[in-house]
N, C-alpha and C. Protein backbone atom coordinates (compact mmCIF):
# COMPACT_ATOMS: atom_id res chain seq x y z
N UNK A 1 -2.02 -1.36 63.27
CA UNK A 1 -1.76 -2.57 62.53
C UNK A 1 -1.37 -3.68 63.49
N UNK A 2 -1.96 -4.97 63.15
CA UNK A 2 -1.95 -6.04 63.79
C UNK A 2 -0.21 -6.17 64.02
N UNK A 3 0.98 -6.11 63.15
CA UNK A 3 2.17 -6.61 63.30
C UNK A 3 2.89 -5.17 64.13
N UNK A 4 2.22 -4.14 64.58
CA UNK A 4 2.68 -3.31 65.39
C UNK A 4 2.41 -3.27 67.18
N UNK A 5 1.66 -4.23 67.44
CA UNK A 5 0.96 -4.74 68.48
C UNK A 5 1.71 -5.28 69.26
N UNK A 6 2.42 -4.92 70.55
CA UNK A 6 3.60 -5.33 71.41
C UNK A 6 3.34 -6.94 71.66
N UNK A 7 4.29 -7.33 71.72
CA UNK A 7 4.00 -9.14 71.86
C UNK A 7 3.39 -9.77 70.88
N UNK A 8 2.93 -9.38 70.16
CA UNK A 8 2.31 -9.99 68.90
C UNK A 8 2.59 -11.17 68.82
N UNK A 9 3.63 -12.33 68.89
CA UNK A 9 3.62 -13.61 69.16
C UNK A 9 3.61 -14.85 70.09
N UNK A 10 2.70 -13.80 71.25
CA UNK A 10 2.44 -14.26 72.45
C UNK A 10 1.34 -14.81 72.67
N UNK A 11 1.14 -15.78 72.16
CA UNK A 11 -0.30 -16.87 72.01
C UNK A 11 0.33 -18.03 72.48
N UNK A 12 0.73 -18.50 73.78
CA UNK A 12 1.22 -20.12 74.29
C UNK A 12 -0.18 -20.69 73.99
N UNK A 13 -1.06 -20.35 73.84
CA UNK A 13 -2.56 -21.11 74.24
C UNK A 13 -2.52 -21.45 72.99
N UNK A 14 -2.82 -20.60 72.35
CA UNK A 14 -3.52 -21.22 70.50
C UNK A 14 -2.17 -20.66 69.77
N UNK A 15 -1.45 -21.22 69.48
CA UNK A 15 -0.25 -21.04 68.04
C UNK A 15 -0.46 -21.14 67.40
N UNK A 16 -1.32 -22.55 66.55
CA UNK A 16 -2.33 -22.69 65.46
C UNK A 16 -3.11 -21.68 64.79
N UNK A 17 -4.20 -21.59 66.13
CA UNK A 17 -4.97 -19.65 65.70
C UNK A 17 -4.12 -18.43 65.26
N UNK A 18 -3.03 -18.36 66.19
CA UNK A 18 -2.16 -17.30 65.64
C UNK A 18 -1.31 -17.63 64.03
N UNK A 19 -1.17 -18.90 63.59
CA UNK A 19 -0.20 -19.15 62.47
C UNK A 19 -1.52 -18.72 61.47
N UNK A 20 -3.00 -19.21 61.95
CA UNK A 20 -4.04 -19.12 60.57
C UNK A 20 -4.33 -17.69 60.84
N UNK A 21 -4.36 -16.69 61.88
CA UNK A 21 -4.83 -15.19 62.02
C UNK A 21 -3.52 -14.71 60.89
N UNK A 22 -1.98 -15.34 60.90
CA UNK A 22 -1.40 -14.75 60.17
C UNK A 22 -1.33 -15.11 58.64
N UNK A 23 -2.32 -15.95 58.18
CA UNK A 23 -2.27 -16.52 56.80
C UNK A 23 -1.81 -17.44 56.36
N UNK A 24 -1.09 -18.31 57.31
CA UNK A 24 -1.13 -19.49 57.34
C UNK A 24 0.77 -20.10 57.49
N UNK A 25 0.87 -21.21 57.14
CA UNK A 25 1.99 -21.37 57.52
C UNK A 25 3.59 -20.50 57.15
N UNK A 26 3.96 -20.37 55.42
CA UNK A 26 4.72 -19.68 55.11
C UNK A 26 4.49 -18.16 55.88
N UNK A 27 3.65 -17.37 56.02
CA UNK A 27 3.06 -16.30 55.85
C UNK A 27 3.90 -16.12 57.32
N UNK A 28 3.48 -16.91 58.43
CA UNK A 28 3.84 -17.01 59.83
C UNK A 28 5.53 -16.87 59.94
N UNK A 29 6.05 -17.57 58.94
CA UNK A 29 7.56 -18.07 59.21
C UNK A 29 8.11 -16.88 58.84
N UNK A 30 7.20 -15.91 57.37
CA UNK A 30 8.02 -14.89 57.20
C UNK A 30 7.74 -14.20 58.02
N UNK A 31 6.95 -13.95 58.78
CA UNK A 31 6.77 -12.67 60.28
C UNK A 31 7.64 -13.53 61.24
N UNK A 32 8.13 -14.44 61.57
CA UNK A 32 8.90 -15.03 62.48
C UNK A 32 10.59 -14.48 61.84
N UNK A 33 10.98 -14.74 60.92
CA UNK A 33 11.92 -14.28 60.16
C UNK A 33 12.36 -12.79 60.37
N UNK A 34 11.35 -12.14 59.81
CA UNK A 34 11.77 -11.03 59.60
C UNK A 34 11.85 -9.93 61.56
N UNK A 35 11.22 -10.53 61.99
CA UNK A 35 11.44 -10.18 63.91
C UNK A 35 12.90 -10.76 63.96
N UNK A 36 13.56 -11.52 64.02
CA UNK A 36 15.13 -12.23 63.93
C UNK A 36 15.86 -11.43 63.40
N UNK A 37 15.43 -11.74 61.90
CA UNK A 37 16.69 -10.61 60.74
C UNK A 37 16.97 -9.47 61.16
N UNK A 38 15.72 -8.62 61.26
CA UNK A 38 15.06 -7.19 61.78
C UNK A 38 16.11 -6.87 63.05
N UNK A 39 16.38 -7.70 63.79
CA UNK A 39 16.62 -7.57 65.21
C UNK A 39 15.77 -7.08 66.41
N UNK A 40 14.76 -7.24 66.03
CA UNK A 40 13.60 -6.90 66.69
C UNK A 40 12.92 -7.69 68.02
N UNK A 41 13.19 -8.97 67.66
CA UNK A 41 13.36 -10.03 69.29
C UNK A 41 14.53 -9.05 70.61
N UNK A 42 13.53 -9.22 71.79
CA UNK A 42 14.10 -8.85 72.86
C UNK A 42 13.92 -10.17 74.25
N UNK A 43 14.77 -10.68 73.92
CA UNK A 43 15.09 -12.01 75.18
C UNK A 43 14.69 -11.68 76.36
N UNK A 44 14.89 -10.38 76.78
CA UNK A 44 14.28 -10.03 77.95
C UNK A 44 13.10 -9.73 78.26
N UNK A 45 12.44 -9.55 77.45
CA UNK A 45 10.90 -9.31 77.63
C UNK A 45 9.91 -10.61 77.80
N UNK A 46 10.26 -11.16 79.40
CA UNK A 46 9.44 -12.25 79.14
C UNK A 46 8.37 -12.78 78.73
N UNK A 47 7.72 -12.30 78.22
CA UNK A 47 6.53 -12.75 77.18
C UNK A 47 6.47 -13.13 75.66
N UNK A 48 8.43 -12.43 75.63
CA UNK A 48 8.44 -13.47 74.09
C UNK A 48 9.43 -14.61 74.40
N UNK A 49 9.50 -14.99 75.54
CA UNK A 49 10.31 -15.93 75.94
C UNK A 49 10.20 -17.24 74.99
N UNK A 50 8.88 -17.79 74.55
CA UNK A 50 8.11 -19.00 73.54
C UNK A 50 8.98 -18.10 72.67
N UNK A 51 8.87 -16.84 71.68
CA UNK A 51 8.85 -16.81 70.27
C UNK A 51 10.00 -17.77 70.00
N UNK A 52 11.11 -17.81 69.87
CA UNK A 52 12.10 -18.63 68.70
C UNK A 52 11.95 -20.25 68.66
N UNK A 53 10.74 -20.94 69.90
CA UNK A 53 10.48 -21.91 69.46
C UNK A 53 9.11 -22.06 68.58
N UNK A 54 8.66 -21.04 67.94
CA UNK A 54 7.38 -20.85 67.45
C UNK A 54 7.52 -21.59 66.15
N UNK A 55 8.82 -21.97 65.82
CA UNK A 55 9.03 -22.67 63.66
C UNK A 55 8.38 -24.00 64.44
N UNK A 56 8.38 -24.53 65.72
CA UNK A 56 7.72 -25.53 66.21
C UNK A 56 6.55 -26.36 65.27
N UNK A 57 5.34 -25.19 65.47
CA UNK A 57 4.11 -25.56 64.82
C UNK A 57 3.94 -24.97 63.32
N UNK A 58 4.92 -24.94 63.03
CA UNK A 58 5.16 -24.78 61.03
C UNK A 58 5.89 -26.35 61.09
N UNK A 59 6.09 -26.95 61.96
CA UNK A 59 7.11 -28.21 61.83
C UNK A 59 8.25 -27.83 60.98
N UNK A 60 9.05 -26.94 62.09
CA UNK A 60 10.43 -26.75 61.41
C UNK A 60 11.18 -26.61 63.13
N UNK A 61 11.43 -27.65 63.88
CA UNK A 61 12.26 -27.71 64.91
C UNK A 61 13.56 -27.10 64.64
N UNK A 62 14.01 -27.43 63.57
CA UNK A 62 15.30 -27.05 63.26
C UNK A 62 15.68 -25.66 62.97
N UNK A 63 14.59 -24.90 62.67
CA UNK A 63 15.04 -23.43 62.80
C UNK A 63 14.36 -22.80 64.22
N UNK A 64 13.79 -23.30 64.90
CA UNK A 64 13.77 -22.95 66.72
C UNK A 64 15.48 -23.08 67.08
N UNK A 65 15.85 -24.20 66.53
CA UNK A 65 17.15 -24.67 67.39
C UNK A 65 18.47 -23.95 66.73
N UNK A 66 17.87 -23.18 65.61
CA UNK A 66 19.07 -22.38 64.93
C UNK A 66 18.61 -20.77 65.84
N UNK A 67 17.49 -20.67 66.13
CA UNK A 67 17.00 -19.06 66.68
C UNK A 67 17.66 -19.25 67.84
N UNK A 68 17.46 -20.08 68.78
CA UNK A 68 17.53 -20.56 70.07
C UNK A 68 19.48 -20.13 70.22
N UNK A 69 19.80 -21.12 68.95
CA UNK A 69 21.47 -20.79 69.40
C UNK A 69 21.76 -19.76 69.32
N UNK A 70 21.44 -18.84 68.48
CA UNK A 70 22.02 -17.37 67.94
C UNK A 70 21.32 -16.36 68.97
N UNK A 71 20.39 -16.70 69.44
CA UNK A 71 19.81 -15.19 70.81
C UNK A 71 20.97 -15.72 71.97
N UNK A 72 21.37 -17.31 72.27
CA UNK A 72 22.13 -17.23 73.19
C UNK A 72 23.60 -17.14 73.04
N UNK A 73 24.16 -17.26 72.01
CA UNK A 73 25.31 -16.57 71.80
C UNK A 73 25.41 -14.88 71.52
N UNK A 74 24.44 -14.44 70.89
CA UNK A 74 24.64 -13.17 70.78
C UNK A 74 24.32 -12.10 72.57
N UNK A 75 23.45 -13.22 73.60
CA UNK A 75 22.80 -12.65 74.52
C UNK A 75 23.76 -12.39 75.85
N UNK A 76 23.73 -13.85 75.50
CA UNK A 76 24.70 -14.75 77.02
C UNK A 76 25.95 -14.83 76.62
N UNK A 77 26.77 -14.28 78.32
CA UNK A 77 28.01 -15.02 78.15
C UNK A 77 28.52 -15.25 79.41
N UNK A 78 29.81 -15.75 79.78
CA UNK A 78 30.16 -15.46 81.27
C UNK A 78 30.50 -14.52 82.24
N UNK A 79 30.49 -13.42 81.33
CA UNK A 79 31.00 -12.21 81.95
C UNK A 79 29.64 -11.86 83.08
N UNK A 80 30.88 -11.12 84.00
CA UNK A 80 29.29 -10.53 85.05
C UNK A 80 27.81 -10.03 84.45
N UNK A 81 28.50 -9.13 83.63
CA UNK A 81 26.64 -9.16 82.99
C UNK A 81 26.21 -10.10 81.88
N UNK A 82 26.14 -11.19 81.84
CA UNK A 82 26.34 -12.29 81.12
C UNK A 82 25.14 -12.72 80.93
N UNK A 83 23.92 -12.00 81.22
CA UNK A 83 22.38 -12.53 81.24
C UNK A 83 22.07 -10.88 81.01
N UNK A 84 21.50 -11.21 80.09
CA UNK A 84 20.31 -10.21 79.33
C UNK A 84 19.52 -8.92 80.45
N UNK A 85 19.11 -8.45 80.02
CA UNK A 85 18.19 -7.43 81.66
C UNK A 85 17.96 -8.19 82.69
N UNK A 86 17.42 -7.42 83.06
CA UNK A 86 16.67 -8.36 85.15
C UNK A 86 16.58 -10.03 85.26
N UNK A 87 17.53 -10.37 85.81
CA UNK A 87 17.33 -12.16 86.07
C UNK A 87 16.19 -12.18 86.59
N UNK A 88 15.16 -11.05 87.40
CA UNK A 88 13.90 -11.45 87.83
C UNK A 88 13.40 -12.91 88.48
N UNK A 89 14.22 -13.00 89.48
CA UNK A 89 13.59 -14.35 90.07
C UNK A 89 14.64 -15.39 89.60
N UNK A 90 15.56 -15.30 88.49
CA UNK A 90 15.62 -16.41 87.54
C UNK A 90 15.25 -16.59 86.52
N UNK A 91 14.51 -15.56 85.86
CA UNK A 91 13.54 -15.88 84.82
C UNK A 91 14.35 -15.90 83.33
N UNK A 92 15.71 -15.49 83.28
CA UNK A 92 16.53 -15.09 82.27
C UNK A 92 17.77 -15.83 82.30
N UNK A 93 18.14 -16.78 83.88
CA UNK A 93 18.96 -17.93 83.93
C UNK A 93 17.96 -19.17 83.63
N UNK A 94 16.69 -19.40 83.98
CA UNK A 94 16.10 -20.75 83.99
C UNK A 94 16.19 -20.60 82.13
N UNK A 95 15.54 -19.25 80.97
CA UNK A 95 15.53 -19.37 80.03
C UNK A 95 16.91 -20.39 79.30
N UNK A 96 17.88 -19.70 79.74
CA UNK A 96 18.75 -20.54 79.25
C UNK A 96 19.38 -21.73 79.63
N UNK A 97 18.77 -21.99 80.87
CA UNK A 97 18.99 -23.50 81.39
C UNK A 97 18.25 -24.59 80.68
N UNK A 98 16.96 -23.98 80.43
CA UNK A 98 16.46 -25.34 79.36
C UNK A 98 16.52 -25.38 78.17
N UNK A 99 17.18 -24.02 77.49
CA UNK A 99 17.48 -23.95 76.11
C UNK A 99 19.23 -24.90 76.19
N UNK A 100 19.79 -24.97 77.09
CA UNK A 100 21.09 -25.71 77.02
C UNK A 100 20.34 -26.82 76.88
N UNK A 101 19.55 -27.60 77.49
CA UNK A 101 19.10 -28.90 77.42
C UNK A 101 18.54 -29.17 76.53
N UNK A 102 18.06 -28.34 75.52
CA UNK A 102 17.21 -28.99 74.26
C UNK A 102 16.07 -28.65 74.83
N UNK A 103 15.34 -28.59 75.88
CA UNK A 103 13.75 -28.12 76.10
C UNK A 103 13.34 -27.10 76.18
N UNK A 104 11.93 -26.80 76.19
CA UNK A 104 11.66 -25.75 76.43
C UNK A 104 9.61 -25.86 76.89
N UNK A 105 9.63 -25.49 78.29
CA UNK A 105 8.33 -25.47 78.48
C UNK A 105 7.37 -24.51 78.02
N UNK A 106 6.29 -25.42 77.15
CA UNK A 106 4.98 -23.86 76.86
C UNK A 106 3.99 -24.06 77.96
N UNK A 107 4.30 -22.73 78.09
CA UNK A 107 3.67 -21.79 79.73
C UNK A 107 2.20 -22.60 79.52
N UNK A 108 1.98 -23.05 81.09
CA UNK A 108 0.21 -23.46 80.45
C UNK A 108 0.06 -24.85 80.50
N UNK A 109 1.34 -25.53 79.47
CA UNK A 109 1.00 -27.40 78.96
C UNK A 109 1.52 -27.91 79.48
N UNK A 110 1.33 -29.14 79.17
CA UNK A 110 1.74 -30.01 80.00
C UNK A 110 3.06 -31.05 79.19
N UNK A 111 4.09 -30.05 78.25
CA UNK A 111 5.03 -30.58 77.19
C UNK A 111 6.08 -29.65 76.87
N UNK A 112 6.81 -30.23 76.67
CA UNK A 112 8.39 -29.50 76.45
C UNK A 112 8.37 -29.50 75.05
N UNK A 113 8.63 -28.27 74.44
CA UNK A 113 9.04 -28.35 72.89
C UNK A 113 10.70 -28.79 72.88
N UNK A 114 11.28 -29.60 71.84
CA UNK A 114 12.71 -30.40 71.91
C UNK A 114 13.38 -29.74 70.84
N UNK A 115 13.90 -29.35 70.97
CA UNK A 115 14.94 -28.80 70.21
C UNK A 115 16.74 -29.14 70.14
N UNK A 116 17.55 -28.69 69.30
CA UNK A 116 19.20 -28.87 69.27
C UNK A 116 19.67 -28.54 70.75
N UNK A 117 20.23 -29.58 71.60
CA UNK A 117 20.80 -28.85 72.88
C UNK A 117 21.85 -28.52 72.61
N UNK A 118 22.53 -27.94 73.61
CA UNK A 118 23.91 -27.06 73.33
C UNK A 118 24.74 -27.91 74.60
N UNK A 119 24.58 -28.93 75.04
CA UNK A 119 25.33 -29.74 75.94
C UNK A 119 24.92 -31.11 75.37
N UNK A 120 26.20 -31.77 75.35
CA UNK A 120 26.21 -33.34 74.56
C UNK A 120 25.46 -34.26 75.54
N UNK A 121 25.19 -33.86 77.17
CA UNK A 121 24.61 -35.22 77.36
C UNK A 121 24.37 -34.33 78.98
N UNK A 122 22.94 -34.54 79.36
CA UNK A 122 22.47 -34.29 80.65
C UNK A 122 21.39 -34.89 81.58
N UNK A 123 21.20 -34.70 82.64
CA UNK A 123 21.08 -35.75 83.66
C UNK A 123 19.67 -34.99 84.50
N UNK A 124 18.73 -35.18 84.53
CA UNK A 124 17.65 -34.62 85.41
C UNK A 124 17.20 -35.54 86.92
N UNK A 125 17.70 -35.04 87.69
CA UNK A 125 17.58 -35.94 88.95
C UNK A 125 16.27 -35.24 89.25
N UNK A 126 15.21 -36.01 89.35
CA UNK A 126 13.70 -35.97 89.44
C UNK A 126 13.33 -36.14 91.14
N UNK A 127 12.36 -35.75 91.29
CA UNK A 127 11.92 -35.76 93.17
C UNK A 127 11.28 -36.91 93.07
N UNK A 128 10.97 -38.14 92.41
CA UNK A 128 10.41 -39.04 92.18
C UNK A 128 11.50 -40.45 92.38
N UNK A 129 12.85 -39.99 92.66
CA UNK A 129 13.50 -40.85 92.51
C UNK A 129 14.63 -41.28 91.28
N UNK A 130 13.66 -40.95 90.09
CA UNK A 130 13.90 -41.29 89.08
C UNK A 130 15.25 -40.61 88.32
N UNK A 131 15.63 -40.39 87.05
CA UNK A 131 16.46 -40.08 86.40
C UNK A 131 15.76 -39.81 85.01
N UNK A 132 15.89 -38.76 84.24
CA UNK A 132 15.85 -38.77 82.84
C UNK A 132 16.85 -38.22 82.34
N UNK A 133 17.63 -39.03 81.53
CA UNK A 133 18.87 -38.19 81.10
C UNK A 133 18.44 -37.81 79.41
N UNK A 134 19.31 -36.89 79.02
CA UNK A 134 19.55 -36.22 77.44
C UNK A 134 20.57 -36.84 76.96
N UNK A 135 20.60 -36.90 75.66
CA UNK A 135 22.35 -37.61 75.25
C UNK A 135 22.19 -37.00 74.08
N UNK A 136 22.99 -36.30 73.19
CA UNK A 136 22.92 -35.61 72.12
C UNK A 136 23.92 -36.36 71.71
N UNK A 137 24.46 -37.38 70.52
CA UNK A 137 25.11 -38.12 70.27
C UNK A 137 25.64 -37.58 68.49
N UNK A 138 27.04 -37.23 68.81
CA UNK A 138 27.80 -36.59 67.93
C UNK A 138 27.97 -35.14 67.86
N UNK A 139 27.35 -34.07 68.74
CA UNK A 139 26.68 -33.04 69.18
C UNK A 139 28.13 -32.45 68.78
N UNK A 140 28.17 -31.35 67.83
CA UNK A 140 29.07 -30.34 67.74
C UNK A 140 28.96 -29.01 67.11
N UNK A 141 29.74 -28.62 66.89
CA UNK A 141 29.38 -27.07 66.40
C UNK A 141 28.89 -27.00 64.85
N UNK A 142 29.59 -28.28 64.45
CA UNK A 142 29.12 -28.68 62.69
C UNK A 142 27.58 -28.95 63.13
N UNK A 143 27.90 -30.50 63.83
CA UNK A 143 26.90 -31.28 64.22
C UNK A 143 25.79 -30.60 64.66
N UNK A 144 24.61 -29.89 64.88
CA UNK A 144 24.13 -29.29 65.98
C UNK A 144 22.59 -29.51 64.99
N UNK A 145 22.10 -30.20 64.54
CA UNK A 145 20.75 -30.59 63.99
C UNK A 145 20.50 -31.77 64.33
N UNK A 146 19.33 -32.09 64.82
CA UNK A 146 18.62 -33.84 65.16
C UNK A 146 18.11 -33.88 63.99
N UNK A 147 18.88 -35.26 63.79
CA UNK A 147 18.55 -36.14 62.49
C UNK A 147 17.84 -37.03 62.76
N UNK A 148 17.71 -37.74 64.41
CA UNK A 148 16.32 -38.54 64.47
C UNK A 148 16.43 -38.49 66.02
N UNK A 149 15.25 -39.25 66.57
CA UNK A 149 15.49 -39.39 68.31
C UNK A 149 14.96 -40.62 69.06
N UNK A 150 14.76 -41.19 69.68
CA UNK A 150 14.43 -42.26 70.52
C UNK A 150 14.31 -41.43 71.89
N UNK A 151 13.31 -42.39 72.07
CA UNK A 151 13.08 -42.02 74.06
C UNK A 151 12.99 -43.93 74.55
N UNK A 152 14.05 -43.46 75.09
CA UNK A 152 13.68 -45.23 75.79
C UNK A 152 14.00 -46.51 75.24
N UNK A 153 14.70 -45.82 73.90
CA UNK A 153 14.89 -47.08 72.54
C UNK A 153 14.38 -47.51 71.94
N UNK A 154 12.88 -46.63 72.24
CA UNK A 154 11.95 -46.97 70.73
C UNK A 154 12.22 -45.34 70.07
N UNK A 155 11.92 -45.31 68.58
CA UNK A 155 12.09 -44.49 67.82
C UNK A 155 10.60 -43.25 68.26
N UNK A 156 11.34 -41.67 67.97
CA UNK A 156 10.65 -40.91 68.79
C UNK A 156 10.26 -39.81 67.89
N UNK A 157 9.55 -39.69 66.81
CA UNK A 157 9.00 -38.91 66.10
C UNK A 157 8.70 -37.43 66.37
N UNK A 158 8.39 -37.39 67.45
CA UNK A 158 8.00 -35.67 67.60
C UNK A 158 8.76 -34.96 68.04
N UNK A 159 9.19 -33.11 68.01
CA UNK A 159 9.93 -32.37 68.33
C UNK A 159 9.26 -31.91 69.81
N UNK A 160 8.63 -32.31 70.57
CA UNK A 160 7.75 -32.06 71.43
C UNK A 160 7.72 -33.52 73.02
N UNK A 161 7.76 -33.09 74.00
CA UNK A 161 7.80 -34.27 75.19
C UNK A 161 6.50 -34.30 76.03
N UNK A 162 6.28 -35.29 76.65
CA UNK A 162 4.95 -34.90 77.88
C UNK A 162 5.99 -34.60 78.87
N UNK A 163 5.68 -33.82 79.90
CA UNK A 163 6.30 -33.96 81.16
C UNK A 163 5.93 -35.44 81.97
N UNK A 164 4.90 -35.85 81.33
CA UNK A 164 5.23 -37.58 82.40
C UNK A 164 5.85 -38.18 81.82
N UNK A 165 5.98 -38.19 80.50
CA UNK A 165 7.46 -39.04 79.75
C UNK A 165 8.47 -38.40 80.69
N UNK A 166 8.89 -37.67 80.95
CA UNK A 166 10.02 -36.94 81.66
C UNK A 166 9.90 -37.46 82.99
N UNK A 167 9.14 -37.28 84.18
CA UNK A 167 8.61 -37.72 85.31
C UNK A 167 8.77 -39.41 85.38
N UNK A 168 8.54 -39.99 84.54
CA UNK A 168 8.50 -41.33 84.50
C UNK A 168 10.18 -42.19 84.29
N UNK A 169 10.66 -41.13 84.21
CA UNK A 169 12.60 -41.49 83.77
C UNK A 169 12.74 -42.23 82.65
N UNK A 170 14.31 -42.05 82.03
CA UNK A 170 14.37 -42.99 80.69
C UNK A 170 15.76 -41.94 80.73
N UNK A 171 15.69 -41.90 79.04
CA UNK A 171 16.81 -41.40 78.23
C UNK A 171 15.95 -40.98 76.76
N UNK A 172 16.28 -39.77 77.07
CA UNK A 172 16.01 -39.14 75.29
C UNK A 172 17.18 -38.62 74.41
N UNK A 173 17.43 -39.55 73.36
CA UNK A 173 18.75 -39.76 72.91
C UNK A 173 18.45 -39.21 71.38
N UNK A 174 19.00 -37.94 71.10
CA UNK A 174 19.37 -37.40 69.89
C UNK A 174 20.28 -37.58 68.87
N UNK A 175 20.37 -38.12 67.85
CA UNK A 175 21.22 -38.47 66.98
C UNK A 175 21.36 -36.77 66.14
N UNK A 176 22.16 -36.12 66.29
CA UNK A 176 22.90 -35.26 65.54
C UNK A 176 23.57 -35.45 64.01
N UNK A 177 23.37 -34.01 63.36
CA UNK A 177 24.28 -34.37 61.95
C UNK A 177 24.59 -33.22 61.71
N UNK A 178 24.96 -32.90 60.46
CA UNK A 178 25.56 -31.34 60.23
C UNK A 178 24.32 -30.64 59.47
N UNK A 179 23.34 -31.69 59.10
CA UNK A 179 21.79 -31.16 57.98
C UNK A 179 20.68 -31.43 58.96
N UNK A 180 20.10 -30.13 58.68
CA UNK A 180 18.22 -30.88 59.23
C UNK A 180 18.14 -31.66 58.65
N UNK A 181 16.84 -32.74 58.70
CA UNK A 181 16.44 -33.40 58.28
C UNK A 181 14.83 -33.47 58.53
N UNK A 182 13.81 -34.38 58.43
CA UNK A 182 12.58 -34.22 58.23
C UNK A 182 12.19 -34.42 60.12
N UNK A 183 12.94 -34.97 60.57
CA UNK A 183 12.58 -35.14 62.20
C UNK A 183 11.80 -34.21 63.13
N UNK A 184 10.74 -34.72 63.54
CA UNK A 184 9.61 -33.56 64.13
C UNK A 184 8.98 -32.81 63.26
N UNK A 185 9.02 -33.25 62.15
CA UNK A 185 7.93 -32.25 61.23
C UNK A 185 6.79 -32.57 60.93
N UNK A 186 6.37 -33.62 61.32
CA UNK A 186 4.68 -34.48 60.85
C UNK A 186 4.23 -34.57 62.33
N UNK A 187 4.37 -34.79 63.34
CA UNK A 187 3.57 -34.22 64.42
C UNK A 187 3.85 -33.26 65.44
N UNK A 188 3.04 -32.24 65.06
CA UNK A 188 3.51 -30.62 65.38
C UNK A 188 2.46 -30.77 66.80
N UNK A 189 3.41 -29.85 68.01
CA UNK A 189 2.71 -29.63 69.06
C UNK A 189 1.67 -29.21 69.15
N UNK A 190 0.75 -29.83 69.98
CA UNK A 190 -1.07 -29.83 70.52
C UNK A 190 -0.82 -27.80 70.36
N UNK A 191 -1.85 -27.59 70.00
CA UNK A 191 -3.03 -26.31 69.99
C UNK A 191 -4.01 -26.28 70.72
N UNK A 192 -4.95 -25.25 70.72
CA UNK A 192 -5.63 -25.51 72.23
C UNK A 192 -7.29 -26.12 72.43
N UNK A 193 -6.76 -26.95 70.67
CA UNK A 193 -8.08 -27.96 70.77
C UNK A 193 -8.10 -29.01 71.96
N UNK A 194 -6.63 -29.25 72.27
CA UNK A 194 -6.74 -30.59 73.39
C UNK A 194 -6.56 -29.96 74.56
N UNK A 195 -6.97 -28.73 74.83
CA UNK A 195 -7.36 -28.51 76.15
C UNK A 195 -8.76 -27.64 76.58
């Protein structure tokens, strides 16, 4: 059976194909769901490193950024073994270095999926010179949902970044609340028609 198939939500290329192979959008969220509930996600297995930002392309940012918090509180902590199996290179500190920031790169593109950060405000000193900072504005443990965003001070619709928006410096400034709201749900990250 297709949902017994190791990695089964390991499609960075086509997510789209994988949400319609699974019947479509609801259909997807409940196989995303029930891997969570189940306890069946393993953080360490880097190849499901993407899954908990996968509510992405259902346009539901806000439950990536609820998965995202709960694997790293239940995963991570400061204690010596404070990272999940084999850091491998880094591969299990960088995970949670860009899940603190709200990003998260899909392997392959050329875009950060954006999600709830878990630090109110951060600073990317770029080899370009430049600066892009994060600002999560009101950011708390109530607070921890984007209610809208701006990049640059124009208003910023998608749950998703280019890396040359990033490369190019600015400020991507998150307005926080205690409710999701509709933010990032009408333009869902590229599939692998645009490549």
């Amino acid at each position: 059976m297709i949902e017994n198939q190791p990695n089964f939500f390991t499609r960075p290329h086509d997510v789209p194909g994988l949400i319609e192979k699974c019947g479509g959008k609801e259909a997807f969220r409940k196989r995303l769901d029930t891997l969570f509930d189940s306890g069946y996600y393993n953080v360490s297995n880097e190849p499901s490193f993407l899954t908990p930002c996968l509510y992405h392309w259902i346009g539901r940012p806000d439950l990536s950024g609820e998965r995202v918090a709960s694997v790293i509180a239940r995963h991570y902590s400061s204690a010596p073994d404070g990272i999940p199996g084999n850091d491998d290179s880094g591969a299990m500190s960088s995970w949670l270095a860009f899940h603190m920031l709200g990003l998260y790169p899909n392997a392959g593109h050329s875009y950060y999926l954006i999600h709830a950060p878990l630090v109110r405000s951060s600073v990317l000193r770029l080899e370009n010179g430049r600066t892009f900072r994060i600002s999560a504005r009101r950011l708390s443990s109530r607070n921890r949902y984007i209610r809208s965003a701006s990049l640059n001070g124009k208003p910023f619709v998608q749950a998703w970044i280019e890396h040359s928006d990033i490369a190019a410096g600015g400020e991507l400034v998150l307005e926080m609340g205690a409710k999701s709201s509709d933010w990032g749900r009408e333009v869902l990250p590229p599939g692998k028609e645009r490549y």
